[in-house]
C-alpha atoms as a PDB file:
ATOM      1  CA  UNK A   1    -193.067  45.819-123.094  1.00  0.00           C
ATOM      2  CA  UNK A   2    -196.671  46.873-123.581  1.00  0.00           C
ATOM      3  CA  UNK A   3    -199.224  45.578-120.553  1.00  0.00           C
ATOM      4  CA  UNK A   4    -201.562  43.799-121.984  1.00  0.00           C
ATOM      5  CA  UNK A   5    -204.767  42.507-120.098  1.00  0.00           C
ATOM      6  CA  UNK A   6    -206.552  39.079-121.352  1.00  0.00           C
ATOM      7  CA  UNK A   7    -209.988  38.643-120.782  1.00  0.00           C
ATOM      8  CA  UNK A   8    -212.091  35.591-122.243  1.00  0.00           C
ATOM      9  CA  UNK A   9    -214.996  33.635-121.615  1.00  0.00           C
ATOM     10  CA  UNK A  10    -213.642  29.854-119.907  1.00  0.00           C
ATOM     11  CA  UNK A  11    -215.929  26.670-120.061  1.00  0.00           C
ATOM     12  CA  UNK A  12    -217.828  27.709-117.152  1.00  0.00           C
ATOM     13  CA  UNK A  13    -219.158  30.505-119.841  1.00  0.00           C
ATOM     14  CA  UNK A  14    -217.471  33.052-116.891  1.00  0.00           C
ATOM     15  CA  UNK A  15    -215.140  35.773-117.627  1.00  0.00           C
ATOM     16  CA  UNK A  16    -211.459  35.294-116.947  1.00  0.00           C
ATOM     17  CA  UNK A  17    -208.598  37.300-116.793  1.00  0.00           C
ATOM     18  CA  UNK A  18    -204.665  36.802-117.335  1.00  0.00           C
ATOM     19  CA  UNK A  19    -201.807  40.113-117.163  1.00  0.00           C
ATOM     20  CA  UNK A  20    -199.550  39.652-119.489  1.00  0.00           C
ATOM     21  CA  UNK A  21    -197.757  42.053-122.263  1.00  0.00           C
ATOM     22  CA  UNK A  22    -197.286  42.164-126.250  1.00  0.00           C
ATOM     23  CA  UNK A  23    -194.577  39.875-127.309  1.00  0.00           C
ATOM     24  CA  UNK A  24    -192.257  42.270-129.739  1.00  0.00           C
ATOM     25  CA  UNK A  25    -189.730  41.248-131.826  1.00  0.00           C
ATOM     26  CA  UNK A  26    -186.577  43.645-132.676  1.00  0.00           C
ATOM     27  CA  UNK A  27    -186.898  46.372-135.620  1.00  0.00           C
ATOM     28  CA  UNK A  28    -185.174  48.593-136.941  1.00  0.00           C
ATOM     29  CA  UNK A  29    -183.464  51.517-135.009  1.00  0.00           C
ATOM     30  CA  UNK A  30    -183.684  49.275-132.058  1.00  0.00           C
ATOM     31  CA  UNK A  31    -187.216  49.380-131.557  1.00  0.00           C
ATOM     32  CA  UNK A  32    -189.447  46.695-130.600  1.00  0.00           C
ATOM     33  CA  UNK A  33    -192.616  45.993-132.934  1.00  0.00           C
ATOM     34  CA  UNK A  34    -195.412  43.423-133.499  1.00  0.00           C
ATOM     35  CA  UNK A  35    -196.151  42.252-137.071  1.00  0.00           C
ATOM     36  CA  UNK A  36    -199.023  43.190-138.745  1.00  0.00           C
ATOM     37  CA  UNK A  37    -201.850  42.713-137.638  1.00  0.00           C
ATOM     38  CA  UNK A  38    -205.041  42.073-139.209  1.00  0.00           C
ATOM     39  CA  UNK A  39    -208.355  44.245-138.470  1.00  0.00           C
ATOM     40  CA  UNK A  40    -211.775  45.202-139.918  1.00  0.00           C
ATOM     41  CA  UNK A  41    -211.985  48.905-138.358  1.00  0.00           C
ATOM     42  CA  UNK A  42    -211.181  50.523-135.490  1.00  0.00           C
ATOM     43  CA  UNK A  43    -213.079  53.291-133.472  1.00  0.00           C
ATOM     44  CA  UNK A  44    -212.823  55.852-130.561  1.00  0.00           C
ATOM     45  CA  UNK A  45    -214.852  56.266-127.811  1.00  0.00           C
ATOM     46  CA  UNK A  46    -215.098  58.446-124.731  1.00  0.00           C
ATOM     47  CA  UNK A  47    -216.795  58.441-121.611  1.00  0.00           C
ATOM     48  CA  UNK A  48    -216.535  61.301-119.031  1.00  0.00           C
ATOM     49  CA  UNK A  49    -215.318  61.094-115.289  1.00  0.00           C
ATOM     50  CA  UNK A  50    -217.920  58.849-113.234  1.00  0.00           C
ATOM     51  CA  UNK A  51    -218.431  56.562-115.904  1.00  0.00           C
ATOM     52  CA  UNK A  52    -219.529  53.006-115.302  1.00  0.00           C
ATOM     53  CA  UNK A  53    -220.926  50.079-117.620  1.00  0.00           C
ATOM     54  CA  UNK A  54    -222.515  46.868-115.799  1.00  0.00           C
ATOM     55  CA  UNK A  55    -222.721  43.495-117.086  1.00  0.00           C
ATOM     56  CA  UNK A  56    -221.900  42.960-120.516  1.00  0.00           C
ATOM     57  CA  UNK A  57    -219.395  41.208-122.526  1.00  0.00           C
ATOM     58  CA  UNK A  58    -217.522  41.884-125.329  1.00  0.00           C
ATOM     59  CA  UNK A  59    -219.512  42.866-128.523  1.00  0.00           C
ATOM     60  CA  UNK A  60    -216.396  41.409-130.587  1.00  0.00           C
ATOM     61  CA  UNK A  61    -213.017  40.164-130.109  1.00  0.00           C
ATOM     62  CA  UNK A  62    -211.254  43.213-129.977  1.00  0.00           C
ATOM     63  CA  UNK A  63    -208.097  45.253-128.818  1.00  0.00           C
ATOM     64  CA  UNK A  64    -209.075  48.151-125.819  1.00  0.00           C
ATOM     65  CA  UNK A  65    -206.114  50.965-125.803  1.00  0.00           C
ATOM     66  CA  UNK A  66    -206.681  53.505-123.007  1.00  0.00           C
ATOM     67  CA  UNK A  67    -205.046  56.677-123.883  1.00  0.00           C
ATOM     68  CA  UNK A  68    -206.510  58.599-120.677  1.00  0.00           C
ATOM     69  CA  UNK A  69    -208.729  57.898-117.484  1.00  0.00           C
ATOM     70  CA  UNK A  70    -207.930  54.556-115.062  1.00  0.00           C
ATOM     71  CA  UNK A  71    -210.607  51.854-114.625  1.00  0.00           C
ATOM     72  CA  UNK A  72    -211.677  48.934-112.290  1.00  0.00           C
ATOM     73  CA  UNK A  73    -212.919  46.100-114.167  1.00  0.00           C
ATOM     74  CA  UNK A  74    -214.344  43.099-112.540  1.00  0.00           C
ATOM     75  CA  UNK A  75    -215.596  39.718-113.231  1.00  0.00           C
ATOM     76  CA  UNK A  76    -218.455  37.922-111.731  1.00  0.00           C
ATOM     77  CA  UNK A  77    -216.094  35.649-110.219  1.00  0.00           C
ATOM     78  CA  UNK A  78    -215.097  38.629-108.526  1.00  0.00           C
ATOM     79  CA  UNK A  79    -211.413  39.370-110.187  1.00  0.00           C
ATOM     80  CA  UNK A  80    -210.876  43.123-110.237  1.00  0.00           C
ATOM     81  CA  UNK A  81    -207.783  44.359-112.628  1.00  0.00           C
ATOM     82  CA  UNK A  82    -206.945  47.843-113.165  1.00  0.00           C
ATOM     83  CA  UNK A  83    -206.621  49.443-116.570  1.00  0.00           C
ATOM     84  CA  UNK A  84    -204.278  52.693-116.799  1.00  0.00           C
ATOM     85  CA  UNK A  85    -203.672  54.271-120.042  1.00  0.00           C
ATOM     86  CA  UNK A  86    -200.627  52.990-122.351  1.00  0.00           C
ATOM     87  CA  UNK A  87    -202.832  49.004-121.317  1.00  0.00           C
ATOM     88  CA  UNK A  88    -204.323  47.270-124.089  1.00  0.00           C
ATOM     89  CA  UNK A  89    -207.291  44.662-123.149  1.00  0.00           C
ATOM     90  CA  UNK A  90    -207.794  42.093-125.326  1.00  0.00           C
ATOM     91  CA  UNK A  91    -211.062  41.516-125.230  1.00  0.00           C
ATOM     92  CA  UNK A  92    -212.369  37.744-126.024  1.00  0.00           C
ATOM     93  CA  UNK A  93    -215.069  37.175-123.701  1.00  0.00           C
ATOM     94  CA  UNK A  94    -217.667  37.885-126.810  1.00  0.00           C
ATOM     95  CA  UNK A  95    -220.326  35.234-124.544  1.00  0.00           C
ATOM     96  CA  UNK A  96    -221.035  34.542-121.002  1.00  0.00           C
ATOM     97  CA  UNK A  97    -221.640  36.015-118.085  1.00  0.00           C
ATOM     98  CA  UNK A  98    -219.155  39.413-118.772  1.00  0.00           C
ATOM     99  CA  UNK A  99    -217.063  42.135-116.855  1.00  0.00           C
ATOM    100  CA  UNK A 100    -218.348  45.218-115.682  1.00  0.00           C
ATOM    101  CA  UNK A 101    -215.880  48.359-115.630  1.00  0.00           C
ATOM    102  CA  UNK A 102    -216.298  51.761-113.546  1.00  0.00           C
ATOM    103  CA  UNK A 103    -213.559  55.267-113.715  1.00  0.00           C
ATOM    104  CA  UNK A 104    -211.843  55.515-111.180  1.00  0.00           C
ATOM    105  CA  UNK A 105    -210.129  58.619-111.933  1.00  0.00           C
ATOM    106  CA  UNK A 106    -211.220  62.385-112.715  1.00  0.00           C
ATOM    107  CA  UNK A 107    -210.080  61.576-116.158  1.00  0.00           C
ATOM    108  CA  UNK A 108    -212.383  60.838-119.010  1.00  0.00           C
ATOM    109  CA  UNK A 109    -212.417  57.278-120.415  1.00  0.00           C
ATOM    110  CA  UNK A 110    -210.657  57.681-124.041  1.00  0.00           C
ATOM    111  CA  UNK A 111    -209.851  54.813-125.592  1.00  0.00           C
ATOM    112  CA  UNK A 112    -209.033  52.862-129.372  1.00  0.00           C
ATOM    113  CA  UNK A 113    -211.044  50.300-130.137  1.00  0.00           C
ATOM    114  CA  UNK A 114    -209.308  47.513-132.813  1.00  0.00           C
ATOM    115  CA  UNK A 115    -211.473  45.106-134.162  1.00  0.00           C
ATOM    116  CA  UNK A 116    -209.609  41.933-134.678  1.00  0.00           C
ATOM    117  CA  UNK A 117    -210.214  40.155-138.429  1.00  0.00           C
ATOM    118  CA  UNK A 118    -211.408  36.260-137.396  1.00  0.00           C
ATOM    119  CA  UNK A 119    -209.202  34.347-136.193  1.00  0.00           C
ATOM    120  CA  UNK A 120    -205.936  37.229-136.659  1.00  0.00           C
ATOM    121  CA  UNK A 121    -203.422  35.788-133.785  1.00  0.00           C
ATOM    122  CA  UNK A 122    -202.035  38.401-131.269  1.00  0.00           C
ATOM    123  CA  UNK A 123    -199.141  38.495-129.916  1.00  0.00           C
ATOM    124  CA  UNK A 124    -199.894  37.882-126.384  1.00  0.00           C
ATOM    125  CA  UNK A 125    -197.841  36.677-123.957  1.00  0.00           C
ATOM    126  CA  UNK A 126    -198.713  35.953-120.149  1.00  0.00           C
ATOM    127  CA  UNK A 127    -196.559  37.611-116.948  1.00  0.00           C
END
């Protein structure tokens, strides 16, 4: 299983969050895969030790892989989740009041950004 961390603006145009993993099917060789999924582009980014972002949200739906450095993400309804790398956030919470995230590691933040194509399903499944 991959962890996979939800986030997504509700009704009350707040952030929410829900753990949960990638549903994978069987492959070949005994591995476990998704299908195909579609996206636009897809980025890197990194931000050194220390790093912090405040209120925003997401500027598209979008997967997050962290590949080094451990965050603290909250909400403004004050959920806190931790991101370690090998987690994937989907990020849906493109409107509302937003997360804010800080490092709180000695690790840089490295991380894969996926852009999602509209309306591509993902394979998320809650804990």
């Amino acid at each position: 299983m991959i962890r996979c961390v939800r986030i997504w603006t509700g009704d009350d145009q707040n952030s929410h969050v829900e753990e949960g993993f990638l549903d994978l099917e069987p492959g070949a060789r005994g591995d476990l895969l998704s299908g195909r999924l579609g996206t636009t582009h897809a980025s890197f980014q990194e931000t050194k030790s220390g790093g912090t972002f405040e209120w925003h949200t997401a500027p598209t739906r979008q997967l997050v892989i962290t590949l080094s450095g451990t965050l603290d993400f909250q909400t403004r309804g004050g959920r806190h989740f931790t991101l370690r790398p090998g987690d994937i956030l989907l990020a849906e919470d493109t409107t509302g009041g937003g997360h804010t995230w800080r490092l709180v590691d000695d690790q840089p933040w490295r991380r894969l950004y996926v852009v999602l194509a509209p309306g591509q399903p993902v394979p998320f499944r809650r804990a």
